[in-house]
Protein backbone atom coordinates (compact mmCIF):
# COMPACT_ATOMS: atom_id res chain seq x y z
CA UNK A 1 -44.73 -13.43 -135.99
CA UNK A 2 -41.03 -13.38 -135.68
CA UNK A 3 -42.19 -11.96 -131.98
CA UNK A 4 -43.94 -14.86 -130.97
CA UNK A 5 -41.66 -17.53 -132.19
CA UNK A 6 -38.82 -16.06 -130.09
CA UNK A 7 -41.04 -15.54 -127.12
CA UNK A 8 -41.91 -19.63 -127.47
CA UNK A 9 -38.31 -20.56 -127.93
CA UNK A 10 -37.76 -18.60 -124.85
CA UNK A 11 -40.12 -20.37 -123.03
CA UNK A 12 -39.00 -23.77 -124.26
CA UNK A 13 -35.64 -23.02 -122.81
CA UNK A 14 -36.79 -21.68 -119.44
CA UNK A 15 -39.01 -25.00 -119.31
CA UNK A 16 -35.89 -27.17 -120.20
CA UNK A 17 -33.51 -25.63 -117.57
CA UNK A 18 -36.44 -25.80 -114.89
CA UNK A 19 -36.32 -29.79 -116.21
CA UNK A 20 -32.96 -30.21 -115.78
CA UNK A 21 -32.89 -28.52 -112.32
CA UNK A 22 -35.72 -31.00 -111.39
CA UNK A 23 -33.40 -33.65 -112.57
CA UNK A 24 -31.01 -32.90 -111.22
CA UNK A 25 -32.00 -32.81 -107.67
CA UNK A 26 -33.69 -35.77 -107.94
CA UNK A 27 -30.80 -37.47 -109.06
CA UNK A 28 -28.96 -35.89 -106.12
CA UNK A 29 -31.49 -37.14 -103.38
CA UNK A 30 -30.91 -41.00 -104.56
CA UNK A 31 -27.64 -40.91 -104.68
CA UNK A 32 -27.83 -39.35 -100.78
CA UNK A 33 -30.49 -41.91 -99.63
CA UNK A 34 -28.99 -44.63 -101.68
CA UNK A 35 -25.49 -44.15 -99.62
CA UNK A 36 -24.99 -46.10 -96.46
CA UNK A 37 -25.99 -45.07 -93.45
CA UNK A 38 -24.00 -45.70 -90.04
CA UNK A 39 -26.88 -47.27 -87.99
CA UNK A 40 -27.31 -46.59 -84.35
CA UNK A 41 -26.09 -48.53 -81.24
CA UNK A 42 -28.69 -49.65 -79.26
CA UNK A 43 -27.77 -49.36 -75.84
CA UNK A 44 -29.91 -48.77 -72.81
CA UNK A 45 -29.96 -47.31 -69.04
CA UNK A 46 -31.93 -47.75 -66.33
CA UNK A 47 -32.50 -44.87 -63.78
CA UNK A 48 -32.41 -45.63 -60.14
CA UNK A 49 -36.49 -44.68 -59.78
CA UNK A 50 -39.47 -44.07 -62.22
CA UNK A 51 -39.19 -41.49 -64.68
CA UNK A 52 -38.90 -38.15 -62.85
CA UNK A 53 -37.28 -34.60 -62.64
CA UNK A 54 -34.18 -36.77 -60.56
CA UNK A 55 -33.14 -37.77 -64.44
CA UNK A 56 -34.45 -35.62 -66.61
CA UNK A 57 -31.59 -35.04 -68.30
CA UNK A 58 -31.73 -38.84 -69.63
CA UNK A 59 -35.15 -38.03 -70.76
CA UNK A 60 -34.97 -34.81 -72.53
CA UNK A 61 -31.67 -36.24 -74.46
CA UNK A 62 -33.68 -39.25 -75.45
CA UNK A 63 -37.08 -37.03 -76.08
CA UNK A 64 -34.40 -34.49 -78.40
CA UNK A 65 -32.68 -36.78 -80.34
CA UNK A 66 -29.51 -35.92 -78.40
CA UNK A 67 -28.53 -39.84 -78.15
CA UNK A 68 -29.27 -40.33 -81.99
CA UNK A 69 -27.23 -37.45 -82.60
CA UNK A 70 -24.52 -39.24 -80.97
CA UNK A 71 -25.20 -42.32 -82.96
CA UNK A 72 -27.28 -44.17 -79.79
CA UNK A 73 -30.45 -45.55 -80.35
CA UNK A 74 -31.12 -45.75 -76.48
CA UNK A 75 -34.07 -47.34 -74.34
CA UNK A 76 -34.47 -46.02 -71.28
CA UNK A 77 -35.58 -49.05 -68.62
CA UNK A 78 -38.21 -48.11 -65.59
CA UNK A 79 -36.39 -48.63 -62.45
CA UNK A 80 -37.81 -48.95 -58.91
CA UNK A 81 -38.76 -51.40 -56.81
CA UNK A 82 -37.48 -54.74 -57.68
CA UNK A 83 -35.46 -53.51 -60.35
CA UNK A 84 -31.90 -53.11 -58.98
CA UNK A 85 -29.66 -51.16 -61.32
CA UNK A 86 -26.54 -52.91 -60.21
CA UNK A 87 -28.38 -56.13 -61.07
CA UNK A 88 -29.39 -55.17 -64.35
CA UNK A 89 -25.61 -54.66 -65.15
CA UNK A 90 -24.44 -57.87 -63.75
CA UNK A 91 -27.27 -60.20 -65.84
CA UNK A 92 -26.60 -57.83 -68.82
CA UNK A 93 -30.27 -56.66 -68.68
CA UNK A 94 -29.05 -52.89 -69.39
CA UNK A 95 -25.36 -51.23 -70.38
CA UNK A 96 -25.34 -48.36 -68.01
CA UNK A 97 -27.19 -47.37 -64.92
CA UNK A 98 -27.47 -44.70 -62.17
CA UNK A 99 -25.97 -45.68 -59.23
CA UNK A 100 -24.74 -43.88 -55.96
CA UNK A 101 -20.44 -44.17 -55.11
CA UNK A 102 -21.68 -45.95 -52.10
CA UNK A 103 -23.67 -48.58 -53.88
CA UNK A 104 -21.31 -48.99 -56.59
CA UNK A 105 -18.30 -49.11 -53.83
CA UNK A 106 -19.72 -52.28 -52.28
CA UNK A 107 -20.58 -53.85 -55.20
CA UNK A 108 -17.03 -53.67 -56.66
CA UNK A 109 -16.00 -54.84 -53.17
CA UNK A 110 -17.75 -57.63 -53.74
CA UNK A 111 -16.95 -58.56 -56.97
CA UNK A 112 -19.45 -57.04 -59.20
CA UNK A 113 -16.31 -55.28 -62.37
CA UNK A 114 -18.23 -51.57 -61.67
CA UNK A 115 -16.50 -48.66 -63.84
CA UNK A 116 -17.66 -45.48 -63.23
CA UNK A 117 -18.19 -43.61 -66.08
CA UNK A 118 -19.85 -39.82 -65.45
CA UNK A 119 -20.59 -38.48 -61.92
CA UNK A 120 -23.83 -36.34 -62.18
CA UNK A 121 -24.15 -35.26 -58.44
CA UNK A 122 -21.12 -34.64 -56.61
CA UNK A 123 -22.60 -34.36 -53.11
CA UNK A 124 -25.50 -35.45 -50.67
CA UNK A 125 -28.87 -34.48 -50.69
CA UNK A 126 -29.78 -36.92 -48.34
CA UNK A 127 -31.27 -35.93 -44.97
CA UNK A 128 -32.63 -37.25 -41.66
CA UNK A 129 -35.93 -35.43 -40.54
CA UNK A 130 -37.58 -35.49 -37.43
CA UNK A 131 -40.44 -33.17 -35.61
CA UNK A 132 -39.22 -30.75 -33.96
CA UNK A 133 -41.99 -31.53 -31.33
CA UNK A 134 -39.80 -35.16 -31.06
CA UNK A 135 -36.97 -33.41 -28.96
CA UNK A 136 -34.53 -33.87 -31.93
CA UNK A 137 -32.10 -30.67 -32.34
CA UNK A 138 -28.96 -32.60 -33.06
CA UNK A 139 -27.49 -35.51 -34.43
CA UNK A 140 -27.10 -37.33 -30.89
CA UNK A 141 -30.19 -36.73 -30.39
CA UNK A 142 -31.41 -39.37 -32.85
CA UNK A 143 -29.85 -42.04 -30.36
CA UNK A 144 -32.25 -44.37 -29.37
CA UNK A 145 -35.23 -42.84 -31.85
CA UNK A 146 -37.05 -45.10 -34.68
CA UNK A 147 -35.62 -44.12 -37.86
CA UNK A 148 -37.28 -44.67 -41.23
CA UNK A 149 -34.27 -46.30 -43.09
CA UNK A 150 -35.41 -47.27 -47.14
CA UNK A 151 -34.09 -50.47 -48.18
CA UNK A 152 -30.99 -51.90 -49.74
CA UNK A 153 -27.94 -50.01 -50.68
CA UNK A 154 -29.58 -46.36 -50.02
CA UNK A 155 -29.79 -47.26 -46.10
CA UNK A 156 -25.70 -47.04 -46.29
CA UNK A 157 -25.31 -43.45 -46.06
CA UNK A 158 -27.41 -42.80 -42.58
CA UNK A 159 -26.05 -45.99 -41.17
CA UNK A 160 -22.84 -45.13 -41.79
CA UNK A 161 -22.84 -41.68 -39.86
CA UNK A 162 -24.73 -43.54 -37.32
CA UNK A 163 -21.84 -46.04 -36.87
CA UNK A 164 -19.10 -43.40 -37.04
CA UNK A 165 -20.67 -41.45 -34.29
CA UNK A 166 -21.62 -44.29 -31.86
CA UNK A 167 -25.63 -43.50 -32.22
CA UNK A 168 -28.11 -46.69 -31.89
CA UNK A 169 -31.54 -46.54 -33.56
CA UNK A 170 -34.48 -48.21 -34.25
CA UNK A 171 -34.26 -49.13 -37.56
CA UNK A 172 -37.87 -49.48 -39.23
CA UNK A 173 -38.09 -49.99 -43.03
CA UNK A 174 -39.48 -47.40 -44.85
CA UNK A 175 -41.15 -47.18 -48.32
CA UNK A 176 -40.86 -44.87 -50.78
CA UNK A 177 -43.78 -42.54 -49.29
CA UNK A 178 -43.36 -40.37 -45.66
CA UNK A 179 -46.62 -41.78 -44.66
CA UNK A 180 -45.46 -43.69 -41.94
CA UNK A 181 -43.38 -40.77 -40.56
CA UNK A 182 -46.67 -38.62 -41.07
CA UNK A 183 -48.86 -40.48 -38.83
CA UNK A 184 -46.40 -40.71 -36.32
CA UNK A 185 -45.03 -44.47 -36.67
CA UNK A 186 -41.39 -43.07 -36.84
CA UNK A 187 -39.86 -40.10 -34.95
CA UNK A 188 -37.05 -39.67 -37.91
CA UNK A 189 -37.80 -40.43 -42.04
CA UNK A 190 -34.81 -40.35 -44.69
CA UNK A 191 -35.65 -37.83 -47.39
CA UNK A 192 -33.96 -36.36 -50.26
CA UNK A 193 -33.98 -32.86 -50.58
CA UNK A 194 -35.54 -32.70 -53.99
CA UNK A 195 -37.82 -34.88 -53.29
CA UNK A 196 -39.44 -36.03 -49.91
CA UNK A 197 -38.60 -32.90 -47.96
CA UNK A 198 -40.59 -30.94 -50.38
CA UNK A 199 -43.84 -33.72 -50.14
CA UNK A 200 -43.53 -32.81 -46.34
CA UNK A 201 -44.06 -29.56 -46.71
CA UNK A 202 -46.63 -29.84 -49.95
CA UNK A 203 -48.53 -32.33 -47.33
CA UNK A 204 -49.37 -28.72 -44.64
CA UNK A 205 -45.52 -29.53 -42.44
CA UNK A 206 -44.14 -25.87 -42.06
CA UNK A 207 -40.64 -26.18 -42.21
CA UNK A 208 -40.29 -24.19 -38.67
CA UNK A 209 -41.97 -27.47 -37.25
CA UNK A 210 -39.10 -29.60 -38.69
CA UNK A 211 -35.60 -30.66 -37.41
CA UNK A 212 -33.39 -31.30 -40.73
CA UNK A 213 -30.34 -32.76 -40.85
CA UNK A 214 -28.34 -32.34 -43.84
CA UNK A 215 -25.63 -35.73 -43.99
CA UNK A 216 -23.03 -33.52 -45.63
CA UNK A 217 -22.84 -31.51 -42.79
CA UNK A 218 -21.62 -34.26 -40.69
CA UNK A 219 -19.06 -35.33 -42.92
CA UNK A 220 -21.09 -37.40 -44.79
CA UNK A 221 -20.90 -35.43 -48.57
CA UNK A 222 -21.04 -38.47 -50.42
CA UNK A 223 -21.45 -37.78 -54.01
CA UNK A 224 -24.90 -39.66 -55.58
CA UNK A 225 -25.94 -40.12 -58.89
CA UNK A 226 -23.74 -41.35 -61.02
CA UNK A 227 -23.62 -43.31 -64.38
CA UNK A 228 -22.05 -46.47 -64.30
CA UNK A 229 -21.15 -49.79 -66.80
CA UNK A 230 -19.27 -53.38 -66.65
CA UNK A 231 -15.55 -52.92 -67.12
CA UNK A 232 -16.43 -55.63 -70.42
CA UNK A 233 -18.59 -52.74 -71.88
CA UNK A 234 -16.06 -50.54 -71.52
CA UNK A 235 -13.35 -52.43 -73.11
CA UNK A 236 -15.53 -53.93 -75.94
CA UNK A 237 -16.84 -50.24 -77.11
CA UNK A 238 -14.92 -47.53 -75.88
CA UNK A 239 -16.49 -45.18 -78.05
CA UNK A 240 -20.01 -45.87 -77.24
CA UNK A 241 -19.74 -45.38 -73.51
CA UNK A 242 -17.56 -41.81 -74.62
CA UNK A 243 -20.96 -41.03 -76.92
CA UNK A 244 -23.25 -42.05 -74.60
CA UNK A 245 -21.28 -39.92 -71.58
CA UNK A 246 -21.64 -36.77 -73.71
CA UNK A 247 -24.75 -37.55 -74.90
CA UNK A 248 -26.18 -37.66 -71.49
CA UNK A 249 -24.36 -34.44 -69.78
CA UNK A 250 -26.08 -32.86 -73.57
CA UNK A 251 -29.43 -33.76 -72.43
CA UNK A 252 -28.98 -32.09 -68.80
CA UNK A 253 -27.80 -28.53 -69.81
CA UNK A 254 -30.65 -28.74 -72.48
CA UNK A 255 -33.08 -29.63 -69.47
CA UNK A 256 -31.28 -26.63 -67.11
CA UNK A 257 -31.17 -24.27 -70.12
CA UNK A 258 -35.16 -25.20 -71.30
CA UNK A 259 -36.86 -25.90 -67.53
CA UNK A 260 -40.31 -25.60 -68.78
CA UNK A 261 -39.72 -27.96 -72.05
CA UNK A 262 -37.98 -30.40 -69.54
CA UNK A 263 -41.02 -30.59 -67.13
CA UNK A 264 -42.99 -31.21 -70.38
CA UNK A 265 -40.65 -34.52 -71.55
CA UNK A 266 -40.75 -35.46 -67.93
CA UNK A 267 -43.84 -35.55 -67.36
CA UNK A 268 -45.09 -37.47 -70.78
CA UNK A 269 -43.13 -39.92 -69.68
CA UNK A 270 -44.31 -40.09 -66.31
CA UNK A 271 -48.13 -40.24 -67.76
CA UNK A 272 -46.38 -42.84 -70.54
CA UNK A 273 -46.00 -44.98 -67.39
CA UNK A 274 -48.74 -44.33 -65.22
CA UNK A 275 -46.93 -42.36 -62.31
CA UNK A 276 -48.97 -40.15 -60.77
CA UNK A 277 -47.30 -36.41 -60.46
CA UNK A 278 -47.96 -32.91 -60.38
CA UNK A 279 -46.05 -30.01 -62.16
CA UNK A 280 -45.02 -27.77 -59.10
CA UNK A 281 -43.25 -30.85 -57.27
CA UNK A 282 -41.50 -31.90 -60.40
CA UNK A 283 -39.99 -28.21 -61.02
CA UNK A 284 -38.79 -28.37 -57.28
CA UNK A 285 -37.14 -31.76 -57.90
CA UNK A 286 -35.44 -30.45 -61.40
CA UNK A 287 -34.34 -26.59 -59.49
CA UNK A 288 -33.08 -28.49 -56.98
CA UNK A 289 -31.51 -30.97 -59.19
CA UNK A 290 -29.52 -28.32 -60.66
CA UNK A 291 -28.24 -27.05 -57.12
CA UNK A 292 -26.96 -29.92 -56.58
CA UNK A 293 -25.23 -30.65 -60.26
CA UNK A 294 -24.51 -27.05 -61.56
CA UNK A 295 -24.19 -24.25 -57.96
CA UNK A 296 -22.09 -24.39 -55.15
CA UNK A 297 -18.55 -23.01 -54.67
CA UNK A 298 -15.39 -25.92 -55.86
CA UNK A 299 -17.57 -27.42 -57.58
CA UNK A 300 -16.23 -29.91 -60.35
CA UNK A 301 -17.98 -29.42 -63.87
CA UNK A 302 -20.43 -32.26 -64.59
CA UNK A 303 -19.10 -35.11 -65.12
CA UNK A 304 -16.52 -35.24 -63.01
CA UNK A 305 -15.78 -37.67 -60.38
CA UNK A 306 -12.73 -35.86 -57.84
CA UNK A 307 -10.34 -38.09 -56.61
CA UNK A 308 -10.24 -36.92 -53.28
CA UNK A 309 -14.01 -37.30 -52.55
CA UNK A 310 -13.73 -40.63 -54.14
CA UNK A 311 -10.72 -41.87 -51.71
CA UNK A 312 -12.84 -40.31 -48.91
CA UNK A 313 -16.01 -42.02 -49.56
CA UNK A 314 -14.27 -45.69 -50.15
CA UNK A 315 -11.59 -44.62 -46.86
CA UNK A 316 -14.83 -44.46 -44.48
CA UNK A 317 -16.99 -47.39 -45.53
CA UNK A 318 -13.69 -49.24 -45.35
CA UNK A 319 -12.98 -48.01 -41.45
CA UNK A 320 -16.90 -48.45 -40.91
CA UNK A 321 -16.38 -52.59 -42.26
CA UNK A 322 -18.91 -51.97 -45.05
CA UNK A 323 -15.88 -52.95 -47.84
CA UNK A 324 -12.85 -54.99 -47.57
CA UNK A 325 -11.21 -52.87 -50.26
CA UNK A 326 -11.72 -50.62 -52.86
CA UNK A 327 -9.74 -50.08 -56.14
CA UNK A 328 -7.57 -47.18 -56.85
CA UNK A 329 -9.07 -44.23 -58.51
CA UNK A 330 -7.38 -44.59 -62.15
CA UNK A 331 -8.70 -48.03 -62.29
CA UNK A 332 -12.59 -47.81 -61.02
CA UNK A 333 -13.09 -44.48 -63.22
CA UNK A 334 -13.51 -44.48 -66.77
CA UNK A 335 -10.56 -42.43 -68.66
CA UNK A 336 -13.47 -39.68 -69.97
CA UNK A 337 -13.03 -38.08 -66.86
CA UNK A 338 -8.88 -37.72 -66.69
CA UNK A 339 -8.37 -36.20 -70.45
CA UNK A 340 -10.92 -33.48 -69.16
């Protein structure tokens, strides 16, 4: 008997202490959930293009929770056609965008208070390809040939190496497909290297038939995607540009260091907007995206905006007329980039 009464005080005491652990995390949990929270900035971007590999970074930070981490609730706006970044600054439609130095250069020129925040690319991609069947070899030899320029701010590049080497052209708009240059309506298209240079050659073009000509290798390395915000942004909340810089940069050594789990956020929200795509183009834009970000020999880390390629960029288009002015360096580039 004696037995049995000490084995059911024994369990009344395990029972009790299994209550009062119970209790206590319970009590614990409120007092956690009860706290205040910091709630997130809500900010937003809007990529130069529809969602693809080109800004996949953005996506896979977003997709991750790399932007919440960072204490941004962030929407990510559909660019393209009729949706002009630099426009969506100015009538405070979005807080940051993806612009090219160029673009951003003429727009400060003209009034438009631009601060560059991050640079993501720090070169060209851009090239000028023709058939090889055209008689094009050389640069000069575009003189006089109808060239497939896109419109607005991206036809700067080309017709700036056109004006600094004396070459006249044709110019014929182009869309965003090589269609035109396909069925012969152009003898030169403008392509990106990550992007329409590989639909050429996914379309049956062997790249022996092609003439390519890289802009950077006529002087013309002028660094592209960049992130970008109104000097008011980044004197009303410093910290949330800093947050949303690192976030970013986050999000595209996740996408370098995961490529397959990139391709995947990618493309859901390609599908999430209806934009047609396949798999082995977007994992030739996103490889080649991070040639262009990550390889290459001087290269400054991401994020990083030299001063000397900035000076050369803003020295040219103001020789070529395309800017009365630019500002100096410390002024039109966010202070992330000097305490690097």
């Amino acid at each position: 008997m004696m037995k049995f009464i000490q084995h059911k005080e024994c369990r009344k005491r395990v029972l009790l202490n299994g209550v009062l652990v119970i209790l206590f995390w319970i009590v614990s949990f409120s007092s956690l959930s009860s706290a205040p929270l910091t709630p997130l900035k809500k900010a937003s971007l809007i990529p130069l293009w529809t969602p693809q590999s080109q800004f996949a970074g953005y996506y896979v930070a977003l997709d991750k929770g790399i932007y919440a981490r960072h204490g941004i609730d962030l929407t990510i706006l559909k660019g393209g056609v009729g949706r002009s970044p630099s426009e969506f600054l100015q009538n405070g439609k979005a807080d940051f965008a993806v612009l090219w130095l160029t673009t951003a250069l003429q727009h400060r020129s003209a009034g438009l208070q631009l601060v560059h925040v991050a640079q993501i690319m720090h070169g060209s991609s851009m090239m000028l390809i023709s058939k090889k069947s055209s008689g094009i070899r050389k640069l000069q030899d575009i003189n006089g040939k109808r060239v497939g320029l896109w419109a607005g701010d991206l036809s700067t590049p080309p017709r700036t190496l056109f004006s600094k080497n004396r070459i006249s052209v044709h110019e014929v708009p182009q869309s965003s497909t090589v269609n035109l240059f396909l069925r012969g309506g152009i003898d030169v298209t403008s392509a990106m290297w990550y992007n329409e240079y590989h639909v050429l050659l996914n379309s049956g073009v062997d790249a022996d038939q092609l003439s390519v000509i890289f802009l950077q290798d006529y002087g013309m390395n002028f660094p592209e995607d960049g992130l970008y915000a109104l000097e008011k942004t980044v004197t009303k909340d410093p910290a949330l540009v800093n947050a949303f810089v690192d976030a970013s940069l986050e999000g595209w050594q996740y996408a370098f260091a995961h490529p397959d789990e990139a391709l995947d956020i990618v493309i859901k929200y390609m599908r999430q907007t209806h934009v047609s795509t396949n798999r082995i183009h977007q994992k030739w834009m996103l490889e080649r995206m991070k040639d262009l970000i990550l390889s290459g020999r001087g290269r400054p880390f991401i994020g990083l905006l030299r001063k000397q390629d900035y000076e050369a960029v803003g020295s040219m288009m103001k020789d070529e007329g395309l800017i009365q002015n630019y500002p100096d360096y410390a002024t039109f580039t966010w202070r992330y980039n000097a305490g690097k």
